[in-house]
PDB file of N, CA and C in Angstrom:
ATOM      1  N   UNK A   1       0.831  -1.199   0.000  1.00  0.00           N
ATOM      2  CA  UNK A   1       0.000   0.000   0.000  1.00  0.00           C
ATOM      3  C   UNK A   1       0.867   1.252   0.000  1.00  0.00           C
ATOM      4  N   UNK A   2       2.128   1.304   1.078  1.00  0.00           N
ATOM      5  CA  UNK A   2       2.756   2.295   0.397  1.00  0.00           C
ATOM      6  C   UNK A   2       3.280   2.897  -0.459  1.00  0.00           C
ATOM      7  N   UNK A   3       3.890   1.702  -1.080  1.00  0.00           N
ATOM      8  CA  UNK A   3       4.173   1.925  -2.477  1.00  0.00           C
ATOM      9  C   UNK A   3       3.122   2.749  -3.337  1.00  0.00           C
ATOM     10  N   UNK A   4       2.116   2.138  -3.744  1.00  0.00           N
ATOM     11  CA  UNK A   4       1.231   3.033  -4.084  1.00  0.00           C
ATOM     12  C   UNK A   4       1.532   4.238  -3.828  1.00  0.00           C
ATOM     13  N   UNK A   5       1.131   4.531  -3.190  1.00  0.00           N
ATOM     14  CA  UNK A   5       0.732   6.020  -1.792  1.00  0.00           C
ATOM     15  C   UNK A   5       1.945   6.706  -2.836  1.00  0.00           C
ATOM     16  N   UNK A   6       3.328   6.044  -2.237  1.00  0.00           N
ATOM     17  CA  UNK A   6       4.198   6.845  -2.727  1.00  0.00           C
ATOM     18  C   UNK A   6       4.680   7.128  -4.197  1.00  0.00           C
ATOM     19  N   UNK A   7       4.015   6.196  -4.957  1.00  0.00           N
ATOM     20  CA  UNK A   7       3.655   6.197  -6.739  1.00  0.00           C
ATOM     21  C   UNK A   7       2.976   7.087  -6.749  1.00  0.00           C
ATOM     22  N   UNK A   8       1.620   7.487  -6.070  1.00  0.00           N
ATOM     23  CA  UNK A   8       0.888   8.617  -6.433  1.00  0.00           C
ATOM     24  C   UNK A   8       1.603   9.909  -6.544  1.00  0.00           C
ATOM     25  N   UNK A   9       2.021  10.114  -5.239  1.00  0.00           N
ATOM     26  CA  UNK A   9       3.052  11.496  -4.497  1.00  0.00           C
ATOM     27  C   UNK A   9       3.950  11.277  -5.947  1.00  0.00           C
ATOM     28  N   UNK A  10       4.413  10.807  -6.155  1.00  0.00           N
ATOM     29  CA  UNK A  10       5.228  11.073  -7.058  1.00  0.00           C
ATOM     30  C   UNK A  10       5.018  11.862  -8.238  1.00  0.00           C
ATOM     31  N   UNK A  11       3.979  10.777  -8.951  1.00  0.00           N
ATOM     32  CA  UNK A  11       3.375  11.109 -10.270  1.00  0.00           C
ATOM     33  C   UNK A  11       2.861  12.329  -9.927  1.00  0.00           C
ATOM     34  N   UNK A  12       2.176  12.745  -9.279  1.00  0.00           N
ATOM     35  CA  UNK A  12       2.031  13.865  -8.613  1.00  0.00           C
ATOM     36  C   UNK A  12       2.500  15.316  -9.035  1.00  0.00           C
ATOM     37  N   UNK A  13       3.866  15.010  -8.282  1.00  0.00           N
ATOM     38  CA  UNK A  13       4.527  15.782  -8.143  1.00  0.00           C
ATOM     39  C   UNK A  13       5.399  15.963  -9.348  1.00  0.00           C
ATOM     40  N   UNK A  14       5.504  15.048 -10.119  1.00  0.00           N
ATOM     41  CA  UNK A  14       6.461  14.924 -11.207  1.00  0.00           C
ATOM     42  C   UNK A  14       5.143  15.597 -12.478  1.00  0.00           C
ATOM     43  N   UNK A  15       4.364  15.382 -12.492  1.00  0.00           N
ATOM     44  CA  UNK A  15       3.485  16.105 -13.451  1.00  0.00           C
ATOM     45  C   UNK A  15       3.833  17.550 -13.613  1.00  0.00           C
ATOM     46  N   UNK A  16       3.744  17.988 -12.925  1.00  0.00           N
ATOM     47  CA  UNK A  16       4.433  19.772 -13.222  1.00  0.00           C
ATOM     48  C   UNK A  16       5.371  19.273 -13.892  1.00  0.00           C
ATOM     49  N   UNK A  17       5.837  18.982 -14.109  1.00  0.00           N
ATOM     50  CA  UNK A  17       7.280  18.572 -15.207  1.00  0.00           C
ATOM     51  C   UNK A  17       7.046  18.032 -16.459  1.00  0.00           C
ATOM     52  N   UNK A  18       5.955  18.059 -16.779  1.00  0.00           N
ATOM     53  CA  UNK A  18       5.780  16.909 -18.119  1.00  0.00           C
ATOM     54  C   UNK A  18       6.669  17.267 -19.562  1.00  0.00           C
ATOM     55  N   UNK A  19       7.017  16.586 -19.705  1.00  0.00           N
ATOM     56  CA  UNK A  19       8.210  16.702 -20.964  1.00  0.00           C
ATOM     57  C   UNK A  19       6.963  16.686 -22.056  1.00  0.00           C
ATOM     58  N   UNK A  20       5.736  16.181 -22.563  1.00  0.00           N
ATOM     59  CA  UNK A  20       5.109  16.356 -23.377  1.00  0.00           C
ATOM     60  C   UNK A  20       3.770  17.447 -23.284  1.00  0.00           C
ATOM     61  N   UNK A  21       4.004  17.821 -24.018  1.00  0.00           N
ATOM     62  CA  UNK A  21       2.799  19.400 -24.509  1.00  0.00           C
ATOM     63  C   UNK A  21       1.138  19.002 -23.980  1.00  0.00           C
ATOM     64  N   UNK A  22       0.560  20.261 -23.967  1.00  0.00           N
ATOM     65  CA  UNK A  22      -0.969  19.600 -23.505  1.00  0.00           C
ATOM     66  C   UNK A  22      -1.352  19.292 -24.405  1.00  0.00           C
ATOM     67  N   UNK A  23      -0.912  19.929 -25.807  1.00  0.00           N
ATOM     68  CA  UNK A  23      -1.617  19.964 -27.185  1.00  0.00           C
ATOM     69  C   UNK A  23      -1.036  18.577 -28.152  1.00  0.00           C
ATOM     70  N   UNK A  24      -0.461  17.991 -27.553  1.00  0.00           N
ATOM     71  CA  UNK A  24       0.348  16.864 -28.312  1.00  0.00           C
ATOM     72  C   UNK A  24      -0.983  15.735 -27.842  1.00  0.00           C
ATOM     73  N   UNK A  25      -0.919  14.934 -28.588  1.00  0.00           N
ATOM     74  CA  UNK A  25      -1.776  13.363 -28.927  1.00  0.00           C
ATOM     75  C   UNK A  25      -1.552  12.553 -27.707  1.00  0.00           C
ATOM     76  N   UNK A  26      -0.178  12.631 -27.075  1.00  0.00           N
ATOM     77  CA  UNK A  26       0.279  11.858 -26.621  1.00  0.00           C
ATOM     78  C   UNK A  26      -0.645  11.674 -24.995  1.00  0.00           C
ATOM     79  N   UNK A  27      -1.046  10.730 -24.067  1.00  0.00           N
ATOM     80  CA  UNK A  27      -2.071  10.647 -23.447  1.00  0.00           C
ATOM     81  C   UNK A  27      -1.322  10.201 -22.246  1.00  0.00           C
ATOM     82  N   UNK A  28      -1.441  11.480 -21.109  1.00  0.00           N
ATOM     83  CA  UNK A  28      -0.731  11.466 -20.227  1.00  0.00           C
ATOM     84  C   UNK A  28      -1.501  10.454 -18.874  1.00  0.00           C
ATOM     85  N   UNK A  29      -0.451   8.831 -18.513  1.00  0.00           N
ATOM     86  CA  UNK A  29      -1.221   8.325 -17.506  1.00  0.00           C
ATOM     87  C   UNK A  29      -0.425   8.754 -16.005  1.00  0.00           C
ATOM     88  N   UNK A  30      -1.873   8.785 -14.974  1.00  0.00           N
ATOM     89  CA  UNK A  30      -1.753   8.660 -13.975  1.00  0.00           C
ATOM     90  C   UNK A  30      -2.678   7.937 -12.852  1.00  0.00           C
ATOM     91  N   UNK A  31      -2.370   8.086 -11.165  1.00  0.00           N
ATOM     92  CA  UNK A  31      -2.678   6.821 -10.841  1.00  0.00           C
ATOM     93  C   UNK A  31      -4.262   6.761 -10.882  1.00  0.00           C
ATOM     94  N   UNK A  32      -4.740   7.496 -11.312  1.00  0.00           N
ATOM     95  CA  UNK A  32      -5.971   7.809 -11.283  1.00  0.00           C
ATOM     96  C   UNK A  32      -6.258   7.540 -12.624  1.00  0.00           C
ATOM     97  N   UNK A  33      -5.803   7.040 -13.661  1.00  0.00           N
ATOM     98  CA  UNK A  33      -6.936   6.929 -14.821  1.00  0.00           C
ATOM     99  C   UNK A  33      -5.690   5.709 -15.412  1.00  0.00           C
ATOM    100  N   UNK A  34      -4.847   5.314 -14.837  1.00  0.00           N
ATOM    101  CA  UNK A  34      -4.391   4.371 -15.585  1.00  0.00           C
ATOM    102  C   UNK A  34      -5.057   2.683 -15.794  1.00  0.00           C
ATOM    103  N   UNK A  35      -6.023   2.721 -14.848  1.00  0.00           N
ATOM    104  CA  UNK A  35      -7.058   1.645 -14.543  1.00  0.00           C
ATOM    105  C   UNK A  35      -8.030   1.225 -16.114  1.00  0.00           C
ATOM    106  N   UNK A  36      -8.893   2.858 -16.067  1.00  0.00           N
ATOM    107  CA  UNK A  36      -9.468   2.975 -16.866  1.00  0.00           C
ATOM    108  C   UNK A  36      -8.994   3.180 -18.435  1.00  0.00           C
ATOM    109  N   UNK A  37      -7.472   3.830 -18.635  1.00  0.00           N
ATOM    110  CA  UNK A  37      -7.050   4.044 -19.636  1.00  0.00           C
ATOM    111  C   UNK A  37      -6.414   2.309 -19.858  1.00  0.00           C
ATOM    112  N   UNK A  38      -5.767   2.229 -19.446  1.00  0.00           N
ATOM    113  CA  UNK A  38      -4.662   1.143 -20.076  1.00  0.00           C
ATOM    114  C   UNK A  38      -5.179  -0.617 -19.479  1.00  0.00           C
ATOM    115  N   UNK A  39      -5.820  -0.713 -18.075  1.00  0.00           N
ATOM    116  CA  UNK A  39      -6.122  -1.977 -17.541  1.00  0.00           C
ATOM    117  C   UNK A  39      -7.052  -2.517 -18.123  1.00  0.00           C
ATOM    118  N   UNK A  40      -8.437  -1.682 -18.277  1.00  0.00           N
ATOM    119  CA  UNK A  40      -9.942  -2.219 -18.623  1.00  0.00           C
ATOM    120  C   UNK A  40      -9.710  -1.911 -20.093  1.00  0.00           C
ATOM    121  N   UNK A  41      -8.753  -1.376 -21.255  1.00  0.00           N
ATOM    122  CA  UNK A  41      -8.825  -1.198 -22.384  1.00  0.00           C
ATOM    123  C   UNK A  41      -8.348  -2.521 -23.417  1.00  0.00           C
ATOM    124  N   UNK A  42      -9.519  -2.336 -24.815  1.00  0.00           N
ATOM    125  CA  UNK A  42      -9.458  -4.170 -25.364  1.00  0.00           C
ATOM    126  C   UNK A  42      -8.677  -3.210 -26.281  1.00  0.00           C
ATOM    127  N   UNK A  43      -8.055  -2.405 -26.214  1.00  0.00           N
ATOM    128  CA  UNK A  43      -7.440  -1.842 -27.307  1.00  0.00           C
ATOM    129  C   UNK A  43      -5.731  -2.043 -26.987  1.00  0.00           C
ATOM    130  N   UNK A  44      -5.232  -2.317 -28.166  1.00  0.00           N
ATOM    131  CA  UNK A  44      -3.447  -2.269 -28.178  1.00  0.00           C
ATOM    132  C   UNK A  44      -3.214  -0.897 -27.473  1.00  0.00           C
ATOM    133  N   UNK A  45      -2.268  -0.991 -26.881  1.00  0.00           N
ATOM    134  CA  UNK A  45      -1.707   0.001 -26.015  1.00  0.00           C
ATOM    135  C   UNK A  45      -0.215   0.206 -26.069  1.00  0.00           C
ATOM    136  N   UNK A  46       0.679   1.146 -26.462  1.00  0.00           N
ATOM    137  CA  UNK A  46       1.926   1.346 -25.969  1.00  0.00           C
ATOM    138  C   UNK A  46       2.280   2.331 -25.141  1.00  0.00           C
ATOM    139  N   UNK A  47       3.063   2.090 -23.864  1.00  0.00           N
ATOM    140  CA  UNK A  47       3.046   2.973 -22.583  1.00  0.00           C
ATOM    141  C   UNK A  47       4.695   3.218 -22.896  1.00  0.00           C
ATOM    142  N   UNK A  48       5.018   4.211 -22.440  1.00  0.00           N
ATOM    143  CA  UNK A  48       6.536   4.992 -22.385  1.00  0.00           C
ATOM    144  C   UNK A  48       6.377   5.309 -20.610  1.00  0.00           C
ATOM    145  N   UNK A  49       7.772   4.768 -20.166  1.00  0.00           N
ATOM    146  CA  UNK A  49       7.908   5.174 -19.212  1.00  0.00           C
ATOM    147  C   UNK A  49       9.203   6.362 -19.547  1.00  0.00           C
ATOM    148  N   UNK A  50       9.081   7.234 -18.628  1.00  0.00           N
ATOM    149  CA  UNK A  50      10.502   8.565 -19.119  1.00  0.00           C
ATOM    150  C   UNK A  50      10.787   9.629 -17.932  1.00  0.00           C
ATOM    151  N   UNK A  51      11.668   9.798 -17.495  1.00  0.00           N
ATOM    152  CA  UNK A  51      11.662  10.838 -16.565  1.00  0.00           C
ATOM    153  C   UNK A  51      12.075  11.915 -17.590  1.00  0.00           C
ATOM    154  N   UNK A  52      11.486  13.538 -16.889  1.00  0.00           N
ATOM    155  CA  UNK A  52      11.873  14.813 -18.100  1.00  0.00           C
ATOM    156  C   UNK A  52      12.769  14.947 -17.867  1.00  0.00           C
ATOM    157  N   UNK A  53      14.162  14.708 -16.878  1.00  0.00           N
ATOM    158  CA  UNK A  53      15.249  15.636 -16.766  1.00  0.00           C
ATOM    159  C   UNK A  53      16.476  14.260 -18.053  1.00  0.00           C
ATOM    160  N   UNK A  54      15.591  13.462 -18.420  1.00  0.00           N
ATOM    161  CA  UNK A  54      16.710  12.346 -19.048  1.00  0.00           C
ATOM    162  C   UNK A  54      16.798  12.907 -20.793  1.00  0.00           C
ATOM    163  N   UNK A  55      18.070  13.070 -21.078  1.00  0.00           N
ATOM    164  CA  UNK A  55      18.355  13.242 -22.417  1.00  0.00           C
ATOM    165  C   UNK A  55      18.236  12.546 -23.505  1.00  0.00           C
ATOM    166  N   UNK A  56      18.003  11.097 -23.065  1.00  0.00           N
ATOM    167  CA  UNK A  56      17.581  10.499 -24.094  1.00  0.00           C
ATOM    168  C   UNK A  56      16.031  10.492 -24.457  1.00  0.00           C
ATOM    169  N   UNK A  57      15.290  10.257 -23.412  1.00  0.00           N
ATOM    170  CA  UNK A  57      14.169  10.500 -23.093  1.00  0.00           C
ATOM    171  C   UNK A  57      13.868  12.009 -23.938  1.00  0.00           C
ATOM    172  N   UNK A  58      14.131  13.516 -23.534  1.00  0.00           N
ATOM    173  CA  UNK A  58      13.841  14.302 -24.212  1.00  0.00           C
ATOM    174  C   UNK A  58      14.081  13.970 -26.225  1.00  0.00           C
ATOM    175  N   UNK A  59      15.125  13.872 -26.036  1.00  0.00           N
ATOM    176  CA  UNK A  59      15.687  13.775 -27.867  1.00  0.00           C
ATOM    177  C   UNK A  59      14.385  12.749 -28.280  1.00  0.00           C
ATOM    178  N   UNK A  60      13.905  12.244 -27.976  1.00  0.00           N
ATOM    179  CA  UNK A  60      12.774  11.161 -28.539  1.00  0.00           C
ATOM    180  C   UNK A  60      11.495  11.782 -28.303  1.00  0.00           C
ATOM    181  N   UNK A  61      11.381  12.798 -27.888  1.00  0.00           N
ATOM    182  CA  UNK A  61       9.779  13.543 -27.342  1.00  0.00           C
ATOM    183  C   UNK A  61       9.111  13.520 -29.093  1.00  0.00           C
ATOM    184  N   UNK A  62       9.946  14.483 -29.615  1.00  0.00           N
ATOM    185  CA  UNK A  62       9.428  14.659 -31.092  1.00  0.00           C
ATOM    186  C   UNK A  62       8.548  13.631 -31.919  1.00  0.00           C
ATOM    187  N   UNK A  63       9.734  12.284 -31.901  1.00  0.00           N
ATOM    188  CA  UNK A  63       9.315  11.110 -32.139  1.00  0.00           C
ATOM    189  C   UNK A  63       8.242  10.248 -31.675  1.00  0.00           C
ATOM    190  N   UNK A  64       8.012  10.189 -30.611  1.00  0.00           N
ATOM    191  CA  UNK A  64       6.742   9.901 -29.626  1.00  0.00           C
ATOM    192  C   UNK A  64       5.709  10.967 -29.871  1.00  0.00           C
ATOM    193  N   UNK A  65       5.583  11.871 -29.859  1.00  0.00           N
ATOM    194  CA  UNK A  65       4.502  13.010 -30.506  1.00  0.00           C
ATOM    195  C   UNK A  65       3.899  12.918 -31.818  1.00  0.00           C
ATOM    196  N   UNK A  66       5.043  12.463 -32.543  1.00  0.00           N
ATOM    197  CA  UNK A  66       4.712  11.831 -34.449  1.00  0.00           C
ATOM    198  C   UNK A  66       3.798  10.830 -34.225  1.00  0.00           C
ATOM    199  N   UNK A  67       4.390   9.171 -33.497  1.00  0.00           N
ATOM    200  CA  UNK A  67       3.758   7.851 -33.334  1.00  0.00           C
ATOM    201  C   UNK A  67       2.920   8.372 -32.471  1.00  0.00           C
ATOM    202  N   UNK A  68       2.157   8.807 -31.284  1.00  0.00           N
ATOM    203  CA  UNK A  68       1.075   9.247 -31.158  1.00  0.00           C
ATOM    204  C   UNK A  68       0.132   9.554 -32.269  1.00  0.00           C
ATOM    205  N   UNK A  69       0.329  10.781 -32.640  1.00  0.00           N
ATOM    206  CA  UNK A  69      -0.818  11.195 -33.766  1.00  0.00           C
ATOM    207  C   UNK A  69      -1.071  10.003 -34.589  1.00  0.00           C
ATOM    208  N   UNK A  70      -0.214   9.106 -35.090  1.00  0.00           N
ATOM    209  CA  UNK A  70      -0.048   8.257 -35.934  1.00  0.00           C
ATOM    210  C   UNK A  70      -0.712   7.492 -35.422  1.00  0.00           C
ATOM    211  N   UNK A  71      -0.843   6.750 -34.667  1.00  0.00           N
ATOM    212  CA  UNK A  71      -1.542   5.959 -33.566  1.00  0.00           C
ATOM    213  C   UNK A  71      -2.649   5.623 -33.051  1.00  0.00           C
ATOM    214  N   UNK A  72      -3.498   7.702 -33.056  1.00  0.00           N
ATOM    215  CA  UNK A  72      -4.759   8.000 -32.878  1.00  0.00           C
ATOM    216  C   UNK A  72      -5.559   7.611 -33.784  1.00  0.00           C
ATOM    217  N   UNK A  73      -4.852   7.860 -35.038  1.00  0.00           N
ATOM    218  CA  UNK A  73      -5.603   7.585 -36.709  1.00  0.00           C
ATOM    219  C   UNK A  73      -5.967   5.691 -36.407  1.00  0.00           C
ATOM    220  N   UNK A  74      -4.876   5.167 -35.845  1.00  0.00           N
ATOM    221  CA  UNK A  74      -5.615   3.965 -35.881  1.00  0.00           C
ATOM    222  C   UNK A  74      -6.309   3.349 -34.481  1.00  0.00           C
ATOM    223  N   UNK A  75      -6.663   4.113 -33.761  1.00  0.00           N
ATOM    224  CA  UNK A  75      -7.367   3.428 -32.403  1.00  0.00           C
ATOM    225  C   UNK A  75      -5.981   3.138 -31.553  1.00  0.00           C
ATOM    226  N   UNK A  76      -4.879   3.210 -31.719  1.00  0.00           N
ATOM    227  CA  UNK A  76      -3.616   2.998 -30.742  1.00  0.00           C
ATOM    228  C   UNK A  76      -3.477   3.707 -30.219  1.00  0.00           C
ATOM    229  N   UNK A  77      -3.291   4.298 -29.093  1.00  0.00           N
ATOM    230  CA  UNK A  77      -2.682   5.332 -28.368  1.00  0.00           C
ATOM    231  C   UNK A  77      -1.460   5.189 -27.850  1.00  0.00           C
ATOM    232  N   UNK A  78      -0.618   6.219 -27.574  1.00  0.00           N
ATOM    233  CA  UNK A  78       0.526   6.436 -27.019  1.00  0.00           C
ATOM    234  C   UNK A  78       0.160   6.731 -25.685  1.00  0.00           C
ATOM    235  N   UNK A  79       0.789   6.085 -24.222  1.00  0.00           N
ATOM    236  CA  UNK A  79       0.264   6.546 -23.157  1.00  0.00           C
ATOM    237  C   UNK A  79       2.183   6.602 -22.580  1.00  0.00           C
ATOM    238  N   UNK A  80       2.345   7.814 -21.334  1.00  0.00           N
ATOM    239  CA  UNK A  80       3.335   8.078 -21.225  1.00  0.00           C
ATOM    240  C   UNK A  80       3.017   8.302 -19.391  1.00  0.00           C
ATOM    241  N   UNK A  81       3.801   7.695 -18.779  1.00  0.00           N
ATOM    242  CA  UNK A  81       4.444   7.719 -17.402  1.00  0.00           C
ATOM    243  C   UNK A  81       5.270   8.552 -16.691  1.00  0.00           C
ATOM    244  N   UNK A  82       5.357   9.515 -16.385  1.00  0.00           N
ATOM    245  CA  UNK A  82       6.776   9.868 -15.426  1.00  0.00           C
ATOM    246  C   UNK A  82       7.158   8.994 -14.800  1.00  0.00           C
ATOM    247  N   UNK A  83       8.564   9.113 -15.107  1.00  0.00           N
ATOM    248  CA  UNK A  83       8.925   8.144 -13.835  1.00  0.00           C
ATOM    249  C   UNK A  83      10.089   9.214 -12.794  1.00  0.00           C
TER     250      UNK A  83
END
């Protein structure tokens, strides 16, 4: 249970930070909708885990923003984590 607890606090807190745009495709999970987004969904799913301060992680934002949109067109979504 703490764990949790302390997954939430995190995500949380790490959201002010989001390396991806509000206006981008890309479909930001947290502990609150990752149930409904990614658990109960009959749909293909690809999740990115990424912290914003990581450089590799940034240099690939672009790329993940492209395969999103790309993605939406077919019922796939891009779903993305702080970590």
């Amino acid at each position: 249970m703490i764990h949790f607890i302390t997954l939430g606090l995190l995500l949380t807190v790490a959201s002010v930070h989001c390396l991806y745009p509000s206006y981008s495709d890309v479909i930001k999970l947290t502990t609150s909708n990752f149930d409904d987004k990614v658990i109960k969904s009959d749909e293909v799913w690809i999740v990115e885990y990424y912290a914003p301060w990581c450089g590799h992680c940034q240099s690939f934002k672009d790329e993940y923003m492209k395969l999103a949109t790309a993605l939406k067109v077919c019922r796939n979504p891009l779903f993305v984590i702080i970590c």
